[in-house]
C-alpha atoms as a PDB file:
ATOM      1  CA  UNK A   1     -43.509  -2.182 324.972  1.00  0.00           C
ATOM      2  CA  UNK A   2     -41.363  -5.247 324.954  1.00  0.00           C
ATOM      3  CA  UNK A   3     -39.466  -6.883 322.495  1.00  0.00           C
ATOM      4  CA  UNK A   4     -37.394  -9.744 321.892  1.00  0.00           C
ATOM      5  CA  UNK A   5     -34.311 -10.980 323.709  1.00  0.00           C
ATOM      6  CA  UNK A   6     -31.803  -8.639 324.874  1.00  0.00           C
ATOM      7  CA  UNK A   7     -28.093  -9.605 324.698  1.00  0.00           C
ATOM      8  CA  UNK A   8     -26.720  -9.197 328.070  1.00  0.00           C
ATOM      9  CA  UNK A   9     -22.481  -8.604 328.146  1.00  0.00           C
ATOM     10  CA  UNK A  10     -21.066 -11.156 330.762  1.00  0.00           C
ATOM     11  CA  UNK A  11     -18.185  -8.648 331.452  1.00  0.00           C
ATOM     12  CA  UNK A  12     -18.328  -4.997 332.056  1.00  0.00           C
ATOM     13  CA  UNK A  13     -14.894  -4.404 329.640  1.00  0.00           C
ATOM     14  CA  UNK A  14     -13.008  -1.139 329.588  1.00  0.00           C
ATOM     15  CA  UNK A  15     -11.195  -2.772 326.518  1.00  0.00           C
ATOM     16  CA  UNK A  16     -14.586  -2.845 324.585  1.00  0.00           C
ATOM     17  CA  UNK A  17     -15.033   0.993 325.290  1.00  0.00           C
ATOM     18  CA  UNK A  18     -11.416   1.754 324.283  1.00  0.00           C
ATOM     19  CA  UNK A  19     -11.268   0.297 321.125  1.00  0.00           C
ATOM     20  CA  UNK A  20     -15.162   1.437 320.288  1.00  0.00           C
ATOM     21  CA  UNK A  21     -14.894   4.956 321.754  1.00  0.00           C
ATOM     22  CA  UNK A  22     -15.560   7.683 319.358  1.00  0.00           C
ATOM     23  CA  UNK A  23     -14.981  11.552 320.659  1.00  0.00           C
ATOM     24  CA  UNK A  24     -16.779  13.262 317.550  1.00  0.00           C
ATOM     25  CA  UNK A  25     -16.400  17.283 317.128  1.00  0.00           C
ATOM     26  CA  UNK A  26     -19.647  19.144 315.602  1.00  0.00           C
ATOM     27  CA  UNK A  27     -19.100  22.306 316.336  1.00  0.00           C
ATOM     28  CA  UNK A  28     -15.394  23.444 316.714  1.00  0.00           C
ATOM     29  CA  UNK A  29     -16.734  27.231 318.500  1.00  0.00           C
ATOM     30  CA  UNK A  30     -18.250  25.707 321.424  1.00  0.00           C
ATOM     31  CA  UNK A  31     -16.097  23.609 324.093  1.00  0.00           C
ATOM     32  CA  UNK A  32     -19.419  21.340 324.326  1.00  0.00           C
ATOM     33  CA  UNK A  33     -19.221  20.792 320.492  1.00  0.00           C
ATOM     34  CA  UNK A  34     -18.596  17.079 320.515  1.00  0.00           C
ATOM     35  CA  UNK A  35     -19.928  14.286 321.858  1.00  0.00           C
ATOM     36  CA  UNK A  36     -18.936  10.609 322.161  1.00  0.00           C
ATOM     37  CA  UNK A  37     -20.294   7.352 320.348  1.00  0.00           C
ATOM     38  CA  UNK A  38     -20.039   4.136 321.145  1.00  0.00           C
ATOM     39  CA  UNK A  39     -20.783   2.364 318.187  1.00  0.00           C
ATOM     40  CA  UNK A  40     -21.175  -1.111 317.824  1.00  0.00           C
ATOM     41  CA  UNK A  41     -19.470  -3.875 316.007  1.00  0.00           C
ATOM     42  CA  UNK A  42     -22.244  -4.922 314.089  1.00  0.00           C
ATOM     43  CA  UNK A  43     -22.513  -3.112 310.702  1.00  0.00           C
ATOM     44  CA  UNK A  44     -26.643  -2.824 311.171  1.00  0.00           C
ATOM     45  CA  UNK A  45     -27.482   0.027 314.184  1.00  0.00           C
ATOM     46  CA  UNK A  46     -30.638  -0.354 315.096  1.00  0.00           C
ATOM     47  CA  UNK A  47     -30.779   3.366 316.719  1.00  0.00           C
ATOM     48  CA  UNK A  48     -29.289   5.495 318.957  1.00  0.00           C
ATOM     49  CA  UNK A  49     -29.488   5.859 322.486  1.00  0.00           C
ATOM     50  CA  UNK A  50     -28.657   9.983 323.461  1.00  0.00           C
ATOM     51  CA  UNK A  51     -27.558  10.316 326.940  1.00  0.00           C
ATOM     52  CA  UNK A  52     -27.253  13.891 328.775  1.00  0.00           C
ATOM     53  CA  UNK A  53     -25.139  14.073 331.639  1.00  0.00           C
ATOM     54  CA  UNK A  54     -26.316  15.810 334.965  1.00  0.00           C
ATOM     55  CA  UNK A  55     -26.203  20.184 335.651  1.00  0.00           C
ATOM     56  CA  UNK A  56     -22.703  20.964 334.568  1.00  0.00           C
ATOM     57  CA  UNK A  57     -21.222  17.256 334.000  1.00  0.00           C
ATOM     58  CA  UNK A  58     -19.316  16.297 330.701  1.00  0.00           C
ATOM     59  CA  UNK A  59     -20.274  13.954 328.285  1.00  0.00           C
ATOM     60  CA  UNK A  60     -17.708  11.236 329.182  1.00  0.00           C
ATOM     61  CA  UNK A  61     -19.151  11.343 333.012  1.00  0.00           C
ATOM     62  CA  UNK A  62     -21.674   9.441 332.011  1.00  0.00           C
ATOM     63  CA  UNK A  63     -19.518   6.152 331.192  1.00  0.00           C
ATOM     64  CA  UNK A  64     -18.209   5.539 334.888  1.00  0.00           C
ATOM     65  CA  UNK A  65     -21.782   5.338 336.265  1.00  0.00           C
ATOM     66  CA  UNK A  66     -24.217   3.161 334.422  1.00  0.00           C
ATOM     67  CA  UNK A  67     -23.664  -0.036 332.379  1.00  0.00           C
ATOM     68  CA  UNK A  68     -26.448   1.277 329.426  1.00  0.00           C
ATOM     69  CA  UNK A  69     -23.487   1.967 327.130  1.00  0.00           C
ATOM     70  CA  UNK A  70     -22.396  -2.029 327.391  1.00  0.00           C
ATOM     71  CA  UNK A  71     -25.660  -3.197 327.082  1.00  0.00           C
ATOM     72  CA  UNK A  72     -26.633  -1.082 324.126  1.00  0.00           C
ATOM     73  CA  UNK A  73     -23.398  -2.094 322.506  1.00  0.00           C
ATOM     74  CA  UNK A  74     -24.008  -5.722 322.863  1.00  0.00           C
ATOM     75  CA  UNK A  75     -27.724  -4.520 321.196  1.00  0.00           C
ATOM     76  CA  UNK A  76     -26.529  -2.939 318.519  1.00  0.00           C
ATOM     77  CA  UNK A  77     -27.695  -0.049 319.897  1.00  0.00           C
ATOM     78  CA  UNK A  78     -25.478   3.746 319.051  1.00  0.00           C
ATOM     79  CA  UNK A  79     -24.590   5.536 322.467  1.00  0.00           C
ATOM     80  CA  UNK A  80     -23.898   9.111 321.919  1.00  0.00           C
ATOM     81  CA  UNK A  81     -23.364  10.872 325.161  1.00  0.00           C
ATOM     82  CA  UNK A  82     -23.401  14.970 324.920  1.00  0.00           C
ATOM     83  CA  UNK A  83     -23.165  17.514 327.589  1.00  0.00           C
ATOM     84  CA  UNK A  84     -25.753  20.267 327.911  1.00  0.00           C
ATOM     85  CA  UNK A  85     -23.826  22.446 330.158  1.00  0.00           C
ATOM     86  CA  UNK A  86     -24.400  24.526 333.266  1.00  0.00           C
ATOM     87  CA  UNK A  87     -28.285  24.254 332.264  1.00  0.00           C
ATOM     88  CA  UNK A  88     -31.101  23.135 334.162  1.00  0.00           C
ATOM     89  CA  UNK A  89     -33.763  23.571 331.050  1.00  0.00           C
ATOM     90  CA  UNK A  90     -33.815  23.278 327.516  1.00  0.00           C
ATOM     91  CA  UNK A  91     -33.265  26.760 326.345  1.00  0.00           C
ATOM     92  CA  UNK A  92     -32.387  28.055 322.366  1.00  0.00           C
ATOM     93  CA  UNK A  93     -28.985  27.743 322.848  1.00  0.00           C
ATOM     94  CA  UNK A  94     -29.243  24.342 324.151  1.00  0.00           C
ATOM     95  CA  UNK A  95     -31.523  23.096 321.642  1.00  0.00           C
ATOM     96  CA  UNK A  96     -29.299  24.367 318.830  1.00  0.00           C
ATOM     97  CA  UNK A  97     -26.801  22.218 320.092  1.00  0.00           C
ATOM     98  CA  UNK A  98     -28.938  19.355 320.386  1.00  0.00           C
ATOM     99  CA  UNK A  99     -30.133  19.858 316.891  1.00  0.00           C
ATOM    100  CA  UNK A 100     -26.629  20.368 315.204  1.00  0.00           C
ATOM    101  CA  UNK A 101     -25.687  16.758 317.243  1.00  0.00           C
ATOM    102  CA  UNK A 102     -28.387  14.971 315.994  1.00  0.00           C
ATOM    103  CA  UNK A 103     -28.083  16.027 312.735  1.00  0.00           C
ATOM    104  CA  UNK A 104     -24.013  15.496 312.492  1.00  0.00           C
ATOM    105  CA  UNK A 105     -25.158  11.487 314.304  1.00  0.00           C
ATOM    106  CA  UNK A 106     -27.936  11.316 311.578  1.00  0.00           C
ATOM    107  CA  UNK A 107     -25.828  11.548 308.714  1.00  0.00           C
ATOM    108  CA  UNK A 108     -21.962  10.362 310.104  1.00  0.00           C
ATOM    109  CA  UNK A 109     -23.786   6.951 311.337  1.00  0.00           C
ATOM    110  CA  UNK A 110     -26.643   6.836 308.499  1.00  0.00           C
ATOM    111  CA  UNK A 111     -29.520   6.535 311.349  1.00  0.00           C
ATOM    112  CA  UNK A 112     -33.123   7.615 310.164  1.00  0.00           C
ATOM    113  CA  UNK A 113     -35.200  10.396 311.697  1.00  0.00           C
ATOM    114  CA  UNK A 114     -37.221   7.730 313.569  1.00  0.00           C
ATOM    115  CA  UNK A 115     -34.490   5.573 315.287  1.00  0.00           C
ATOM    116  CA  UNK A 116     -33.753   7.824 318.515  1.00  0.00           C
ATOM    117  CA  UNK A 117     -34.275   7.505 322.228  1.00  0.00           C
ATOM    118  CA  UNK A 118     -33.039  10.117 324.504  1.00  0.00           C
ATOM    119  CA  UNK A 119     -32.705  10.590 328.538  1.00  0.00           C
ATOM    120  CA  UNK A 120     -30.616  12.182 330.846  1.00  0.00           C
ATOM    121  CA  UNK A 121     -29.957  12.152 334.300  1.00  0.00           C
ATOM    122  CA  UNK A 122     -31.002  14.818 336.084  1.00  0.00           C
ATOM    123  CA  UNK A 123     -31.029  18.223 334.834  1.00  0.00           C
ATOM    124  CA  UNK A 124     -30.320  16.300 331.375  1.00  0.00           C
ATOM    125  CA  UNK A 125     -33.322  14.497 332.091  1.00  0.00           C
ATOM    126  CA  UNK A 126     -34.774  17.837 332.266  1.00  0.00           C
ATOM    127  CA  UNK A 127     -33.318  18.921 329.452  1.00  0.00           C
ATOM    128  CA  UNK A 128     -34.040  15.904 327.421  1.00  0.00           C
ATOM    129  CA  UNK A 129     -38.065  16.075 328.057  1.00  0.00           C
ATOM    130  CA  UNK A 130     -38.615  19.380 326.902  1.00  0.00           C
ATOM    131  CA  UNK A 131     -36.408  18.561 323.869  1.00  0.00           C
ATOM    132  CA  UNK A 132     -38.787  16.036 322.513  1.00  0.00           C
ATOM    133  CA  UNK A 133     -41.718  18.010 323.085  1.00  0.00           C
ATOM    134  CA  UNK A 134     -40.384  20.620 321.318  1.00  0.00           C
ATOM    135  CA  UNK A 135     -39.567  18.172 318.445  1.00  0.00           C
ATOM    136  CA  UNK A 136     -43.067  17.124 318.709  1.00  0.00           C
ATOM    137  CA  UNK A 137     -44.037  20.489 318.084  1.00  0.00           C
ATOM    138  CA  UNK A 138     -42.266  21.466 315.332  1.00  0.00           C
ATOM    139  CA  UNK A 139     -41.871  18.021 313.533  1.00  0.00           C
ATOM    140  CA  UNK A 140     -41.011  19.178 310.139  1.00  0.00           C
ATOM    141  CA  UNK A 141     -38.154  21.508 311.380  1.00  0.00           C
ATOM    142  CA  UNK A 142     -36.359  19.246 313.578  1.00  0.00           C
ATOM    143  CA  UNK A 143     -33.594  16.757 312.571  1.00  0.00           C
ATOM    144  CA  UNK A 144     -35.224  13.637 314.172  1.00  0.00           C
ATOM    145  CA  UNK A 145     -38.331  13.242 316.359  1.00  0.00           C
ATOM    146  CA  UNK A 146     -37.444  10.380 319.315  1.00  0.00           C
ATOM    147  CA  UNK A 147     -39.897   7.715 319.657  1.00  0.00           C
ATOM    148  CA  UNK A 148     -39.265   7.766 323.309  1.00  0.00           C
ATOM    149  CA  UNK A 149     -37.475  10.104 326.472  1.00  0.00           C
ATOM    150  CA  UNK A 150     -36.415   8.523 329.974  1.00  0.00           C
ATOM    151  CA  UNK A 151     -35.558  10.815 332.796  1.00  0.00           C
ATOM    152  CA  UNK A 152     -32.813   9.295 336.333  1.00  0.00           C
ATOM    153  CA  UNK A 153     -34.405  11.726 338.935  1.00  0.00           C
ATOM    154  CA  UNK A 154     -34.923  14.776 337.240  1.00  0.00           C
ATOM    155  CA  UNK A 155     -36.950  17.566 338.446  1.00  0.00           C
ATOM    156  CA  UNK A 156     -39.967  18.019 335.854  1.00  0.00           C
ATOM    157  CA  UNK A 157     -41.354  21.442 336.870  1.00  0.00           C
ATOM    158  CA  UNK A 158     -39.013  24.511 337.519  1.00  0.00           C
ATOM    159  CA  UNK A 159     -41.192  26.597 338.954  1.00  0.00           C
ATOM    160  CA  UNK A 160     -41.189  23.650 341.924  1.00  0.00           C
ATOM    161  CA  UNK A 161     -37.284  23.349 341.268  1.00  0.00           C
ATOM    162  CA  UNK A 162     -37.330  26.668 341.950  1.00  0.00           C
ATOM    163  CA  UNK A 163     -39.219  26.582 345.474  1.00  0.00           C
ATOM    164  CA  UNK A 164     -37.182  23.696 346.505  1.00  0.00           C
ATOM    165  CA  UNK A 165     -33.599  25.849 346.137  1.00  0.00           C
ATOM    166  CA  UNK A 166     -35.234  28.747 347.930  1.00  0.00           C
ATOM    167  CA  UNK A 167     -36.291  25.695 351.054  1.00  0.00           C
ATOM    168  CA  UNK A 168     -33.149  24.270 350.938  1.00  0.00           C
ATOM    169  CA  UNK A 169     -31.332  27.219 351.248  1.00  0.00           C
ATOM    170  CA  UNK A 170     -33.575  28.276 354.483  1.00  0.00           C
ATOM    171  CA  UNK A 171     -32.554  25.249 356.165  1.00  0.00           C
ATOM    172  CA  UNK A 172     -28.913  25.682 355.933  1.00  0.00           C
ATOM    173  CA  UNK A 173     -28.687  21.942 357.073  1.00  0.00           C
ATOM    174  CA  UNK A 174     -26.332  20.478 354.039  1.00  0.00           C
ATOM    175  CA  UNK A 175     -23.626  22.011 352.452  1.00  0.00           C
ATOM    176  CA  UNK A 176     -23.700  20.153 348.852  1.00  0.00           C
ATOM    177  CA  UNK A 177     -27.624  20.764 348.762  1.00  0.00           C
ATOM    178  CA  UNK A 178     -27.317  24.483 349.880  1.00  0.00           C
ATOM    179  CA  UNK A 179     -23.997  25.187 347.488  1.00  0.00           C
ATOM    180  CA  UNK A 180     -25.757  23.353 344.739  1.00  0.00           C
ATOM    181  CA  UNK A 181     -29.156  25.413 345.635  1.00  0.00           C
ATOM    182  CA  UNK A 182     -27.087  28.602 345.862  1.00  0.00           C
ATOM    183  CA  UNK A 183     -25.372  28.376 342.374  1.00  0.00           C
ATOM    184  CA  UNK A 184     -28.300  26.630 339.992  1.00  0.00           C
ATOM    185  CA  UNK A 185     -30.559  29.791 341.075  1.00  0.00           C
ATOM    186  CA  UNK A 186     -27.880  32.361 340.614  1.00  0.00           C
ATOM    187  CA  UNK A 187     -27.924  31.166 337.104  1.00  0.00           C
ATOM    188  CA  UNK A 188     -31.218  30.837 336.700  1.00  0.00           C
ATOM    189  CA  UNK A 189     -31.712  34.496 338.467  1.00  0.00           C
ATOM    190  CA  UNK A 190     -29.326  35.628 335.761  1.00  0.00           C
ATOM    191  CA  UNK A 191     -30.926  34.300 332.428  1.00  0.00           C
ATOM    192  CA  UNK A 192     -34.553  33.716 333.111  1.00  0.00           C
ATOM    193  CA  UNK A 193     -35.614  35.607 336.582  1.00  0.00           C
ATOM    194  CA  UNK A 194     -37.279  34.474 339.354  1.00  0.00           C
ATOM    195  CA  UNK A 195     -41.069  32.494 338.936  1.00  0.00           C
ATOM    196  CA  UNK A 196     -42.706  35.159 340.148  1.00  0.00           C
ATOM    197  CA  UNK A 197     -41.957  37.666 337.644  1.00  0.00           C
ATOM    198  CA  UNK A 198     -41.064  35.874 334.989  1.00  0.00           C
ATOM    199  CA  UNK A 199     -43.536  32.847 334.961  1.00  0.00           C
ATOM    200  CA  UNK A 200     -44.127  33.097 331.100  1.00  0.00           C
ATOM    201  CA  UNK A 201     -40.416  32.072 330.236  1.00  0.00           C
ATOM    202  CA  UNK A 202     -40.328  29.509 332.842  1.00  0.00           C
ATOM    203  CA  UNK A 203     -43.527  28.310 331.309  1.00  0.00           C
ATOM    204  CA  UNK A 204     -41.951  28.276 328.099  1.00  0.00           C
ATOM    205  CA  UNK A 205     -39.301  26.434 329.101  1.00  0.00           C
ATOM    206  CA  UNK A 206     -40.475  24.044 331.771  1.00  0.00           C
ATOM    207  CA  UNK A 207     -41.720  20.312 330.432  1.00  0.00           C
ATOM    208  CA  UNK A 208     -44.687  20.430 333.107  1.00  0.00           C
ATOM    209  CA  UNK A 209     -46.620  23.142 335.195  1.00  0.00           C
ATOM    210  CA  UNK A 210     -47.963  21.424 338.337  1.00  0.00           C
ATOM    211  CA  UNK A 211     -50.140  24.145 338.783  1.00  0.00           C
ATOM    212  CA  UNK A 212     -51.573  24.736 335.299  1.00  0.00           C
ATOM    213  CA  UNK A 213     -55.168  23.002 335.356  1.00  0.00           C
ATOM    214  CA  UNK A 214     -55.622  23.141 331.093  1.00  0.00           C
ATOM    215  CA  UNK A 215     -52.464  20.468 329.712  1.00  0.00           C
ATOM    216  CA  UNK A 216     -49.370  22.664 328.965  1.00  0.00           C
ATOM    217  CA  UNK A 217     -45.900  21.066 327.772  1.00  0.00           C
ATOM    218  CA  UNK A 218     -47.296  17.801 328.495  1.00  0.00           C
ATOM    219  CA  UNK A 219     -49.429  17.953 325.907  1.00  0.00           C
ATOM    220  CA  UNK A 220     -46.632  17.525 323.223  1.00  0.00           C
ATOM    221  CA  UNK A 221     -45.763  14.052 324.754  1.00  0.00           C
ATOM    222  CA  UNK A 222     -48.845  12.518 324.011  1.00  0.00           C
ATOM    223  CA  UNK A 223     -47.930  10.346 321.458  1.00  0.00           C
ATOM    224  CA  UNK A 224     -44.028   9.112 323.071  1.00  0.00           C
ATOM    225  CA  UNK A 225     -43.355   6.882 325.334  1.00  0.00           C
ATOM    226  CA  UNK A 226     -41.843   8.284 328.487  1.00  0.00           C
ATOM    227  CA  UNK A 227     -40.405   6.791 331.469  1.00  0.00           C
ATOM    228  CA  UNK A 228     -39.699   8.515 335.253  1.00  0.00           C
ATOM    229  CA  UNK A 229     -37.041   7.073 336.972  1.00  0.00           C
ATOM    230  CA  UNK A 230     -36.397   7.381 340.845  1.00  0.00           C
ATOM    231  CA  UNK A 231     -35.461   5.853 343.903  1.00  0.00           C
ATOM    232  CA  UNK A 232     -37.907   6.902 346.734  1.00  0.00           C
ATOM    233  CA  UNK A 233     -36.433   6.444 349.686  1.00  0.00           C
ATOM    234  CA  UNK A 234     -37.568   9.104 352.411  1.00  0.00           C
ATOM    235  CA  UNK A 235     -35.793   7.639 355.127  1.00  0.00           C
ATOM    236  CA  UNK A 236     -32.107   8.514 353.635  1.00  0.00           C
ATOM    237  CA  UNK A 237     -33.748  11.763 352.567  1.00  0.00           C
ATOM    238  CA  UNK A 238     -34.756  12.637 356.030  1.00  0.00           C
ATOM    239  CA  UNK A 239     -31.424  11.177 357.591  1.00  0.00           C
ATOM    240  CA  UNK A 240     -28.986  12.611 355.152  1.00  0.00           C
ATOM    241  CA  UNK A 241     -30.482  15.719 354.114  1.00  0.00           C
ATOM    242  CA  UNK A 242     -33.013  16.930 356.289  1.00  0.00           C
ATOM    243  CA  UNK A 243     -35.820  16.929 352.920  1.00  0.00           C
ATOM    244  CA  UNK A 244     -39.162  15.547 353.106  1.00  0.00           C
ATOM    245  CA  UNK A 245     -41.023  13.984 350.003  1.00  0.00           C
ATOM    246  CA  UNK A 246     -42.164  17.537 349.457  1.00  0.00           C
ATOM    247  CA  UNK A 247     -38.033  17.936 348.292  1.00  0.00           C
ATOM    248  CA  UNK A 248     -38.292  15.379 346.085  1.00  0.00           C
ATOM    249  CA  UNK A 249     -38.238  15.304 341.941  1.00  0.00           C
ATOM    250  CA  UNK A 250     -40.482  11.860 342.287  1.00  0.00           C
ATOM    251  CA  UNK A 251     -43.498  14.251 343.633  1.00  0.00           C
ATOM    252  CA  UNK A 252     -43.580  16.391 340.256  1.00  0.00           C
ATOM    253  CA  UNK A 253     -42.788  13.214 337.849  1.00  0.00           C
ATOM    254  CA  UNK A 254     -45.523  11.085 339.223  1.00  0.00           C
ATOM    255  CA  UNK A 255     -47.879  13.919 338.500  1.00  0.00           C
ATOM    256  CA  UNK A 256     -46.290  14.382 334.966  1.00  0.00           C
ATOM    257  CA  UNK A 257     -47.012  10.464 334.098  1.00  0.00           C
ATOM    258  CA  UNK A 258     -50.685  11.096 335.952  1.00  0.00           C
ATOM    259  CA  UNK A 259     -51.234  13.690 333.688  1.00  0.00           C
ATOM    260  CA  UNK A 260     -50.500  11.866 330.280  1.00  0.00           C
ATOM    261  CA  UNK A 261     -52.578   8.977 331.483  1.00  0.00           C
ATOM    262  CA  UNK A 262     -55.643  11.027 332.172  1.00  0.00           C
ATOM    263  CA  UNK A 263     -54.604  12.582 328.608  1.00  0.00           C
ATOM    264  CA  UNK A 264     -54.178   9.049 326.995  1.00  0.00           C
ATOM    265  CA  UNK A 265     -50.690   8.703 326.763  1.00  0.00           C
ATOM    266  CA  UNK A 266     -50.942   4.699 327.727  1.00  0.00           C
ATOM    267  CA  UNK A 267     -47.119   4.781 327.396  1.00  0.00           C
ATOM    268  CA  UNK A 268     -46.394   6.783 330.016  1.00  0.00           C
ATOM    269  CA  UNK A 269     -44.288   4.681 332.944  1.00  0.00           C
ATOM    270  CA  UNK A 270     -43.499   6.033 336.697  1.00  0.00           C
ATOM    271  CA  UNK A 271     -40.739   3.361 337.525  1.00  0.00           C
ATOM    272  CA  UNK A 272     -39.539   2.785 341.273  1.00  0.00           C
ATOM    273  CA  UNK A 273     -36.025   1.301 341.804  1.00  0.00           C
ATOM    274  CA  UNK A 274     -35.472  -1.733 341.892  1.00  0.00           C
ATOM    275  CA  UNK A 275     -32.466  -1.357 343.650  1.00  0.00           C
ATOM    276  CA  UNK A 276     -30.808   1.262 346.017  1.00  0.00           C
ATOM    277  CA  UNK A 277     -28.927   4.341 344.144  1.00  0.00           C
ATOM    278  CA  UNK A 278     -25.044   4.333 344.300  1.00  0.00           C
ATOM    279  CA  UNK A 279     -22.533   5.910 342.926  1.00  0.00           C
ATOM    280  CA  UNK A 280     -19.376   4.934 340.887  1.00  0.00           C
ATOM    281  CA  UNK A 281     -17.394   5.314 343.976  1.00  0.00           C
ATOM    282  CA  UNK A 282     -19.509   3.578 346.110  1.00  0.00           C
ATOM    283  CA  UNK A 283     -21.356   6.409 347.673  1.00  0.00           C
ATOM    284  CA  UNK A 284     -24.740   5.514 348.608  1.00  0.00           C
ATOM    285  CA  UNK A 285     -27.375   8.036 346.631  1.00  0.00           C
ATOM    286  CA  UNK A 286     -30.799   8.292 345.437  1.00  0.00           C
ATOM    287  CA  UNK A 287     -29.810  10.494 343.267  1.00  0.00           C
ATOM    288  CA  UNK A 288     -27.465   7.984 340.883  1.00  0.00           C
ATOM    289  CA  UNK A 289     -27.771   6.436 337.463  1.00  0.00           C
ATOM    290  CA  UNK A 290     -27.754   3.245 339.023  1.00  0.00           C
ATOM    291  CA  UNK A 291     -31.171   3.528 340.197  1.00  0.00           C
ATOM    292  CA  UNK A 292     -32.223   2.639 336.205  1.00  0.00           C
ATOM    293  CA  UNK A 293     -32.641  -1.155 335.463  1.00  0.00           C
ATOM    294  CA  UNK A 294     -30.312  -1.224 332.234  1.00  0.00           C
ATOM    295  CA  UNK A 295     -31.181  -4.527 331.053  1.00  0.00           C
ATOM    296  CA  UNK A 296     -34.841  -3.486 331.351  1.00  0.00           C
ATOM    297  CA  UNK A 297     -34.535   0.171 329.647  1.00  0.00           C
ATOM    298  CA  UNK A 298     -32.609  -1.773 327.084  1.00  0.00           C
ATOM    299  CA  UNK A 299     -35.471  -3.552 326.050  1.00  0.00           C
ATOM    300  CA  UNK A 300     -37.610  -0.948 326.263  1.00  0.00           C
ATOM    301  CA  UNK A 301     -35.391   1.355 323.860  1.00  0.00           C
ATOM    302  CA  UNK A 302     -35.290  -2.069 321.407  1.00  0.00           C
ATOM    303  CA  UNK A 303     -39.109  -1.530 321.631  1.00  0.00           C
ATOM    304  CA  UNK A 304     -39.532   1.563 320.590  1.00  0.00           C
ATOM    305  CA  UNK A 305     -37.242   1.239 317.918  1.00  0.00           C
ATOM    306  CA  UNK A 306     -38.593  -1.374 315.652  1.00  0.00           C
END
């Protein structure tokens, strides 16, 4: 969906985010309890852009490593950036906290039900799909149902997430994938079990099932837009890592955005960088938020909005 011209910042200004920054407390119990708006200068917001952080990142991690705050700012567009903690899925306690967020955003910044967008990167990504379907689900109990949910590389099916920890693991070939591998599915071990005997909560809280034939979480996204980001590139996979496409989020997400089409869902986007991942510091990385085309998600979060 496009819509009309989208105001592009000349400068990337840390002054702009220092005197627009807003840490916000909701929930004084929790250390999570807060999250942080950028607001911008013009009295009308057209809607607010949520961002979730990756597995175990804070809010203000986000800031350093993607210009979508600037550009949403210079749009009139609300960022709100919350964490959603050592989580990989959307679980009660998470969505709680989403819920008390959104409504605390809803009525501090006067934004109707209809005027959010929400994504994460990586396991907010995650997070931030199975949000909106639940939304979808139980529309009249929710504080706001998003007209649209992006994901930066997130994995889309946990049983698969799952498998992949358990391969990376075997290999013993990288010591950031195999820590990372090692820790995620102690946690997950902990509070949900393993797949094989406990494949009705992972269904429950998993956005897709690869292996389900009937349409299972999916199903509640048939009427949002959703867009799959990732940079596929095997070679620095295969190089770096020692993982094959068979390691990779995109492999899930592309069948995700198959599966809505089939099921109608003409709004559903797989989208290929258009440029190499890196990180703030440099770091080359698939897995970045720079592999997202702000300008161009921009626009598309103007688009859903009106």
């Amino acid at each position: 969906m496009k819509s009309g011209l989208v105001i592009i910042p000349l400068l990337f200004s840390l002054t702009l985010f220092s005197q627009n920054f807003e840490k916000v407390t909701f929930d004084k119990s929790h250390s999570e309890g807060y999250y942080l708006a950028l607001r911008p200068a013009s009295t009308e917001i057209k809607g607010v852009m949520l961002l979730l952080p990756g597995f175990g990142e804070n809010a203000e991690s986000i800031f350093p490593q993607s210009k979508l705050p600037n550009i949403a700012y210079a749009n009139n567009i609300l960022t709100v950036a919350i964490a959603g903690g050592r989580k990989l899925y959307a679980d009660e306690s998470v969505i709680n906290r989403l819920d008390d967020a959104i409504g605390h955003i809803k009525n501090r910044y006067n934004v109707p039900p209809d005027k959010f967008v929400i994504g994460g990167f990586s396991a907010g990504g995650t997070i931030s799909l199975r949000y909106v379907q639940y939304c979808n689900k139980k529309d009249t109990e929710v504080p706001a149902i998003p007209q649209a949910v992006f994901t930066v590389d997130s994995p889309v099916d946990l049983f698969k997430i799952w498998d992949y920890f358990e391969r990376e693991i075997r290999r013993n070939y990288s010591d950031a994938g195999v820590g990372e591998a090692k820790f995620i599915s102690e946690i997950m071990l902990d509070e949900i079990g393993d797949p094989a005997n406990n494949a009705n909560e992972y269904n429950k809280l998993t956005p897709f099932n690869t292996d389900l034939e009937a349409p299972g979480n999916e199903k509640f996204l048939l009427n949002t837009a959703v867009r799959v980001y990732h940079d596929i590139d095997v070679e620095w996979q295969l190089k770096n890592r020692r993982r094959s496409l068979y390691d990779s989020n995109q492999l899930q997400s592309s069948e995700l955005i198959n599966r809505l089409l089939l099921l109608g869902n003409e709004k559903a986007e797989f989208l290929t960088a258009r440029q190499p991942g890196y990180r703030s510091n440099g770091m080359r990385h698939p897995h970045s938020w720079s592999i997202v085309d702000e300008v161009d998600l921009v626009q598309w979060v103007l688009g859903n909005l009106e």
